[in-house]
C-alpha atoms as a PDB file:
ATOM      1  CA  UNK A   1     -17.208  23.285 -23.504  1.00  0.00           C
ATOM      2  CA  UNK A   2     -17.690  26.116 -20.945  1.00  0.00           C
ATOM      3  CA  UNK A   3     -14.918  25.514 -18.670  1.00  0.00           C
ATOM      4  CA  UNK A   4     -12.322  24.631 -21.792  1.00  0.00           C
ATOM      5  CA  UNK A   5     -13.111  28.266 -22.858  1.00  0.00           C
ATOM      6  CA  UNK A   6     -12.931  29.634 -19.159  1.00  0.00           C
ATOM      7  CA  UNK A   7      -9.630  27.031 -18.542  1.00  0.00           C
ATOM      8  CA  UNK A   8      -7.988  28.425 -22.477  1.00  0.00           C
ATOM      9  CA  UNK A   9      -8.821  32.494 -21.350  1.00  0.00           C
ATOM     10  CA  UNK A  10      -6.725  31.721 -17.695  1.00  0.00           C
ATOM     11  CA  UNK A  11      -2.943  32.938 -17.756  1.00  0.00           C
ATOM     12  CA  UNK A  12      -0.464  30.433 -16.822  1.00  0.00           C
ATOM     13  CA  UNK A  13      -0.167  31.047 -13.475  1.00  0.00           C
ATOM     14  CA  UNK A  14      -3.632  31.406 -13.178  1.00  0.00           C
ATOM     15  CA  UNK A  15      -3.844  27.641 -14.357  1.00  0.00           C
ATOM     16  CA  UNK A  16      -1.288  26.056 -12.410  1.00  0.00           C
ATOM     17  CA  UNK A  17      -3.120  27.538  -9.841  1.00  0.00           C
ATOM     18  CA  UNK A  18      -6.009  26.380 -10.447  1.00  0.00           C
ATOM     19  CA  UNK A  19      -4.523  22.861 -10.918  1.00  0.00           C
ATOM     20  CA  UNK A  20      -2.918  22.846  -7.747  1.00  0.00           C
ATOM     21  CA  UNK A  21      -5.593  23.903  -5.673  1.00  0.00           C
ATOM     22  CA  UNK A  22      -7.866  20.839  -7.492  1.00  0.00           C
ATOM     23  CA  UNK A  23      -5.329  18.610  -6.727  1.00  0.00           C
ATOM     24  CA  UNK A  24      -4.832  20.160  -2.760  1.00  0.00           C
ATOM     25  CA  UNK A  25      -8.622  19.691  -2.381  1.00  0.00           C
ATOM     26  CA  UNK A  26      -8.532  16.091  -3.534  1.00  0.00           C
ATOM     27  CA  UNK A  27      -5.756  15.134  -1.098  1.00  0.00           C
ATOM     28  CA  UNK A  28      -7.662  17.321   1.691  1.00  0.00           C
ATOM     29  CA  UNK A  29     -11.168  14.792   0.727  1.00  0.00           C
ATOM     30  CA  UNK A  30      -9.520  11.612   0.682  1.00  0.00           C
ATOM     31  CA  UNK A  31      -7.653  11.674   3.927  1.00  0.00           C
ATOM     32  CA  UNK A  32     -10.875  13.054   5.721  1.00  0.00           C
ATOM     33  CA  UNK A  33     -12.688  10.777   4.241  1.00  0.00           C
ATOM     34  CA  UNK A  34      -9.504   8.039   5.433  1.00  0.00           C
ATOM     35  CA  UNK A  35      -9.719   9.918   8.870  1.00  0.00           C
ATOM     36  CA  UNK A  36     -13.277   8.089   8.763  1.00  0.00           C
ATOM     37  CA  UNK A  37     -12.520   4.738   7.315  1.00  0.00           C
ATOM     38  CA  UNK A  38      -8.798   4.023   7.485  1.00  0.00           C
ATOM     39  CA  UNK A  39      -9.488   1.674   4.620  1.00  0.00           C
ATOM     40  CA  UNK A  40      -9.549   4.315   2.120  1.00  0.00           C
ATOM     41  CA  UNK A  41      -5.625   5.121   3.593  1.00  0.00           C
ATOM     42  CA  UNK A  42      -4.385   1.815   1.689  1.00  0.00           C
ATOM     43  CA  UNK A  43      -7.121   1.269  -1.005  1.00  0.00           C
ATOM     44  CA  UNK A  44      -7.540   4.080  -3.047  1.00  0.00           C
ATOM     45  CA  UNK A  45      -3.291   4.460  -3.615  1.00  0.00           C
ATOM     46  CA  UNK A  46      -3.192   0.359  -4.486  1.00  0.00           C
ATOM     47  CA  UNK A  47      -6.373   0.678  -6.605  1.00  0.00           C
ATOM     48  CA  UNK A  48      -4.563   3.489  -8.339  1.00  0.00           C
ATOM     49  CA  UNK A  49      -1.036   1.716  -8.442  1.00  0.00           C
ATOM     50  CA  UNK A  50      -2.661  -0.957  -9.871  1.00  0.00           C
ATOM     51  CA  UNK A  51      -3.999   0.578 -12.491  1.00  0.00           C
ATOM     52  CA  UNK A  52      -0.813   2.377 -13.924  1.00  0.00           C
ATOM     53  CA  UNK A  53       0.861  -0.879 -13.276  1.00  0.00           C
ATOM     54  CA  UNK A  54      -1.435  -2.774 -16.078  1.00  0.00           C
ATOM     55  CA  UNK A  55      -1.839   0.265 -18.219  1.00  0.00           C
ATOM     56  CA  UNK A  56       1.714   0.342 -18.315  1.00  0.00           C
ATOM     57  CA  UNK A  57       2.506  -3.292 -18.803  1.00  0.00           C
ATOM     58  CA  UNK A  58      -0.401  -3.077 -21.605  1.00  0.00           C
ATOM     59  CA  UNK A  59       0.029  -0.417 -23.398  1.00  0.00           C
ATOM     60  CA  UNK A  60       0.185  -0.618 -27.557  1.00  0.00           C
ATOM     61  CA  UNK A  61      -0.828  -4.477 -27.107  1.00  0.00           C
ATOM     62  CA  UNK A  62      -3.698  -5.106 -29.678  1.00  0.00           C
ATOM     63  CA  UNK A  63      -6.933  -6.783 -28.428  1.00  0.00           C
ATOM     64  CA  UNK A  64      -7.025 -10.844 -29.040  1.00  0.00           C
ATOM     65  CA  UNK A  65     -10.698 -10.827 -29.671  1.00  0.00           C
ATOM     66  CA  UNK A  66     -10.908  -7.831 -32.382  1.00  0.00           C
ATOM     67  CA  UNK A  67     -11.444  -9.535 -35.433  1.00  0.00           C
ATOM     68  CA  UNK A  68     -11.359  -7.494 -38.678  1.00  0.00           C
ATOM     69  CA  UNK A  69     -13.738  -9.811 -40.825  1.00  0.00           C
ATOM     70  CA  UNK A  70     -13.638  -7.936 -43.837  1.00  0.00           C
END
């Protein structure tokens, strides 16, 4: 709740700022962490592909096993 009240008080510039920076600091940890283990260079963009891939293909499909029994 804290930092929705200190993110809500920010101007907009302040936010996209702060929004670009977060996402400049999580590029800047995964390729050091890739600069270490050049694994991480193709894994963590297919795991992520991936997983746009089936929420997109998935999306709005109802589960098969939720039975309404009443």
């Amino acid at each position: 709740m804290m930092f929705h009240d200190l993110f809500s008080n920010l101007t907009a510039r302040e936010q996209r700022a702060l929004r670009w920076s977060a996402a400049a600091t999580g590029v800047a940890l995964w390729l050091s962490t890739a600069w270490t283990d050049p694994w991480f260079l193709l894994a963590i963009p297919l795991i992520a592909g991936g997983f746009f891939v089936y929420r997109a293909r998935f999306r709005g499909e109802p589960d098969e096993d939720d039975l309404d029994l009443l």
